[in-house]
C-alpha atoms as a PDB file:
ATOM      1  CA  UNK A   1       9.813  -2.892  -2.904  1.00  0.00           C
ATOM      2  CA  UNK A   2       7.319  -5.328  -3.995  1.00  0.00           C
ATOM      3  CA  UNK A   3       4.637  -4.699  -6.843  1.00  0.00           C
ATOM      4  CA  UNK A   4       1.469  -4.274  -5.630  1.00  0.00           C
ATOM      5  CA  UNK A   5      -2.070  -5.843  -8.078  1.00  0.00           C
ATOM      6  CA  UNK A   6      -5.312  -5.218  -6.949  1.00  0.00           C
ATOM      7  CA  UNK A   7      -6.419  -8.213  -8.085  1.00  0.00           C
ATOM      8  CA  UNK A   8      -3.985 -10.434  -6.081  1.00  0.00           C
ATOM      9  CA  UNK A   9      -4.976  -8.313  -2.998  1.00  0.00           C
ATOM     10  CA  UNK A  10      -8.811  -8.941  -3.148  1.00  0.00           C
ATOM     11  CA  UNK A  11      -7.820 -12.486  -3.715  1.00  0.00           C
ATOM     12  CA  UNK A  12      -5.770 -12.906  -0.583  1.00  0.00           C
ATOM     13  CA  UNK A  13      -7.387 -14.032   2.149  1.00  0.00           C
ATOM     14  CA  UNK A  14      -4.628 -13.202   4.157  1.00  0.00           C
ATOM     15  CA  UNK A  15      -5.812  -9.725   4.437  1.00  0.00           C
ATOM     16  CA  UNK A  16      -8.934  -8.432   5.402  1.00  0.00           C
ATOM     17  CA  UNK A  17     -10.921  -6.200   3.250  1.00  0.00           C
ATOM     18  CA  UNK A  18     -14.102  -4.760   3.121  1.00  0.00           C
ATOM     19  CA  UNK A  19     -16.098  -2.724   0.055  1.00  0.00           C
ATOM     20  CA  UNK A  20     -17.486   0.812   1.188  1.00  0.00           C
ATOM     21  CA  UNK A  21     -18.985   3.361  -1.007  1.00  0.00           C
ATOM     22  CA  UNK A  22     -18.183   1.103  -4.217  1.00  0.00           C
ATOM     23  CA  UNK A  23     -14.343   1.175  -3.304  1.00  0.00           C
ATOM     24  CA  UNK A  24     -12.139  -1.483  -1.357  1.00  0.00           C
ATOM     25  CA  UNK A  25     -10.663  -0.557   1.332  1.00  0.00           C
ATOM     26  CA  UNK A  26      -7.572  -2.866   2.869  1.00  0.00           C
ATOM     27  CA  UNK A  27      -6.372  -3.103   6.799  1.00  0.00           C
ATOM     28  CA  UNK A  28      -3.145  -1.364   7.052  1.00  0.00           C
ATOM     29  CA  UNK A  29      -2.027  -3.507   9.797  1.00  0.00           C
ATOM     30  CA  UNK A  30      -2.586  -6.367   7.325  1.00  0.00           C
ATOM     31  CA  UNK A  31      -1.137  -4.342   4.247  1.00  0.00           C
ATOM     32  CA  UNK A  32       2.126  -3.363   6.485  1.00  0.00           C
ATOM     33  CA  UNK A  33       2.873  -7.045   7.582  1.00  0.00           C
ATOM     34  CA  UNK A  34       2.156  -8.483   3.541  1.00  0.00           C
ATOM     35  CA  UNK A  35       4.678  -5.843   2.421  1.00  0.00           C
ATOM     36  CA  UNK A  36       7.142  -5.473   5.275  1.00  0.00           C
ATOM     37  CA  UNK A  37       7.320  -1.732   4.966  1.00  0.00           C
ATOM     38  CA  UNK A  38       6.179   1.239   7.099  1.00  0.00           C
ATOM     39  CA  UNK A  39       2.949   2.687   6.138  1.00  0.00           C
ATOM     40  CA  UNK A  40       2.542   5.998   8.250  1.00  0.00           C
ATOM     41  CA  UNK A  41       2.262   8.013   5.246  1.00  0.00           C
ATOM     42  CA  UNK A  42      -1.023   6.442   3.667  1.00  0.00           C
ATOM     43  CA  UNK A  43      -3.621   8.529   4.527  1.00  0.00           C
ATOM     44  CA  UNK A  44      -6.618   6.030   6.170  1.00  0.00           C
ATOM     45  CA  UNK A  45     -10.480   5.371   6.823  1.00  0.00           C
ATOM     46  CA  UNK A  46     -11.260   3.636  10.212  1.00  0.00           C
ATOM     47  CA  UNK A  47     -13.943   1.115   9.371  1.00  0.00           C
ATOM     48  CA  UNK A  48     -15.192  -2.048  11.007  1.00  0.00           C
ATOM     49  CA  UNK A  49     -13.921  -5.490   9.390  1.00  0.00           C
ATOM     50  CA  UNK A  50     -14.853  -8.599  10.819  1.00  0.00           C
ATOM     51  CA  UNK A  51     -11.945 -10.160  12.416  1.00  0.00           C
ATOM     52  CA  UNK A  52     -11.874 -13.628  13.455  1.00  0.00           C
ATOM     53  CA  UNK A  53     -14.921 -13.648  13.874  1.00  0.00           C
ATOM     54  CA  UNK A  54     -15.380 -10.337  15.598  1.00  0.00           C
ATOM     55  CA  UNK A  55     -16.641  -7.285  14.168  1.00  0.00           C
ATOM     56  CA  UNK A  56     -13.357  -4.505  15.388  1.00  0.00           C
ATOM     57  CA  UNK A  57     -12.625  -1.251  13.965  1.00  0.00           C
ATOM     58  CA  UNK A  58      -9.231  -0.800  12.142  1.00  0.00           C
ATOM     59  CA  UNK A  59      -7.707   1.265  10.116  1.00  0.00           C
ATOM     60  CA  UNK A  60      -8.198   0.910   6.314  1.00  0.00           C
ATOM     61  CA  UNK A  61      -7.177   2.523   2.955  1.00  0.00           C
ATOM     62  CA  UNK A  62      -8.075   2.056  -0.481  1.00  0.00           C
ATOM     63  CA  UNK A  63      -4.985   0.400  -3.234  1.00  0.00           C
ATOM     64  CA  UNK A  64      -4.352   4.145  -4.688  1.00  0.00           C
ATOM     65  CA  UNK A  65      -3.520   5.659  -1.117  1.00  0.00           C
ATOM     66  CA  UNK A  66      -1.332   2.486  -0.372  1.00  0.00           C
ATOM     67  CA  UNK A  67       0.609   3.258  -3.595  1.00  0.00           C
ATOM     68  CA  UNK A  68       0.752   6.750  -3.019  1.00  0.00           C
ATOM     69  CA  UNK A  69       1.531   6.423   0.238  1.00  0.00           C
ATOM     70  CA  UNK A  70       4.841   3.704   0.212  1.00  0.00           C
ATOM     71  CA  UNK A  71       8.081   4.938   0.918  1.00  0.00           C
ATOM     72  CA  UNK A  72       9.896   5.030  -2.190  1.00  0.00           C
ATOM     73  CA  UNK A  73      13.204   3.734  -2.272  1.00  0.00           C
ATOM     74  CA  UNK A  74      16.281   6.155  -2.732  1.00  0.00           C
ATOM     75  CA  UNK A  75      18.140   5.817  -5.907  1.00  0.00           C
ATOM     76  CA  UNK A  76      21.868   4.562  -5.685  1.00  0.00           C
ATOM     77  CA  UNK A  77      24.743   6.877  -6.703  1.00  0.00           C
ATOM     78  CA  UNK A  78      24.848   4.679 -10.125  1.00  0.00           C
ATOM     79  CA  UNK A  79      21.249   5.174 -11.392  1.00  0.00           C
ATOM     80  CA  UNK A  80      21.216   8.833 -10.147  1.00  0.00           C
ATOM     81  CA  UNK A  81      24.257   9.426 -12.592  1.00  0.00           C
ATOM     82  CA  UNK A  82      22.591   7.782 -15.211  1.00  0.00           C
ATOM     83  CA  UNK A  83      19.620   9.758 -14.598  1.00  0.00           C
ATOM     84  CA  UNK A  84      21.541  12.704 -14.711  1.00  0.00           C
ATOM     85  CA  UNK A  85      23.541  11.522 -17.935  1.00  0.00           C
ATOM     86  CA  UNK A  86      19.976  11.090 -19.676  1.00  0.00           C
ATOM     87  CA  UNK A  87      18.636  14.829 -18.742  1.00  0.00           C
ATOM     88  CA  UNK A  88      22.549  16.202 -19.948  1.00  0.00           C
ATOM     89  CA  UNK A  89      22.065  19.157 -22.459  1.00  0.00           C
ATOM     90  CA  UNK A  90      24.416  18.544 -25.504  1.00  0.00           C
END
């Protein structure tokens, strides 16, 4: 799963963004192809971007509800073990 920085999102012109209501919001469509993962879960704003060119309406969230959103991955046998180890009463 890759690490996700603001900063290196609003500086990627790769993916189209737009500011509304003093918050960025980011195209999904371009946020689900930059991280190659399935984004269902983020909860979303549809707002017009201007898209080669032409204005379109797509649907957008802001960084927090792309974080909160992601899949997260399951944890192998080994680091649920050691997870358990860590929480063992003595």
């Amino acid at each position: 799963m890759k690490i996700l920085e603001k900063e290196k999102l609003l500086q990627d012109e790769s993916i189209h963004k737009t500011e509304f209501e003093q918050q960025w919001y980011f195209s999904l469509e371009d946020m689900t192809e930059y991280l190659q993962e399935d984004l269902s879960e983020v909860e979303y704003l549809e707002l017009p971007l201007l898209i080669g060119g032409k204005r379109k309406t797509v649907k957008t969230a802001i960084f927090e509800d792309i974080e909160k959103g992601r899949k997260k991955e399951e944890l192998s046998d080994f680091n649920k073990a050691l997870l358990k180890a860590r929480h063992f009463k003595k």
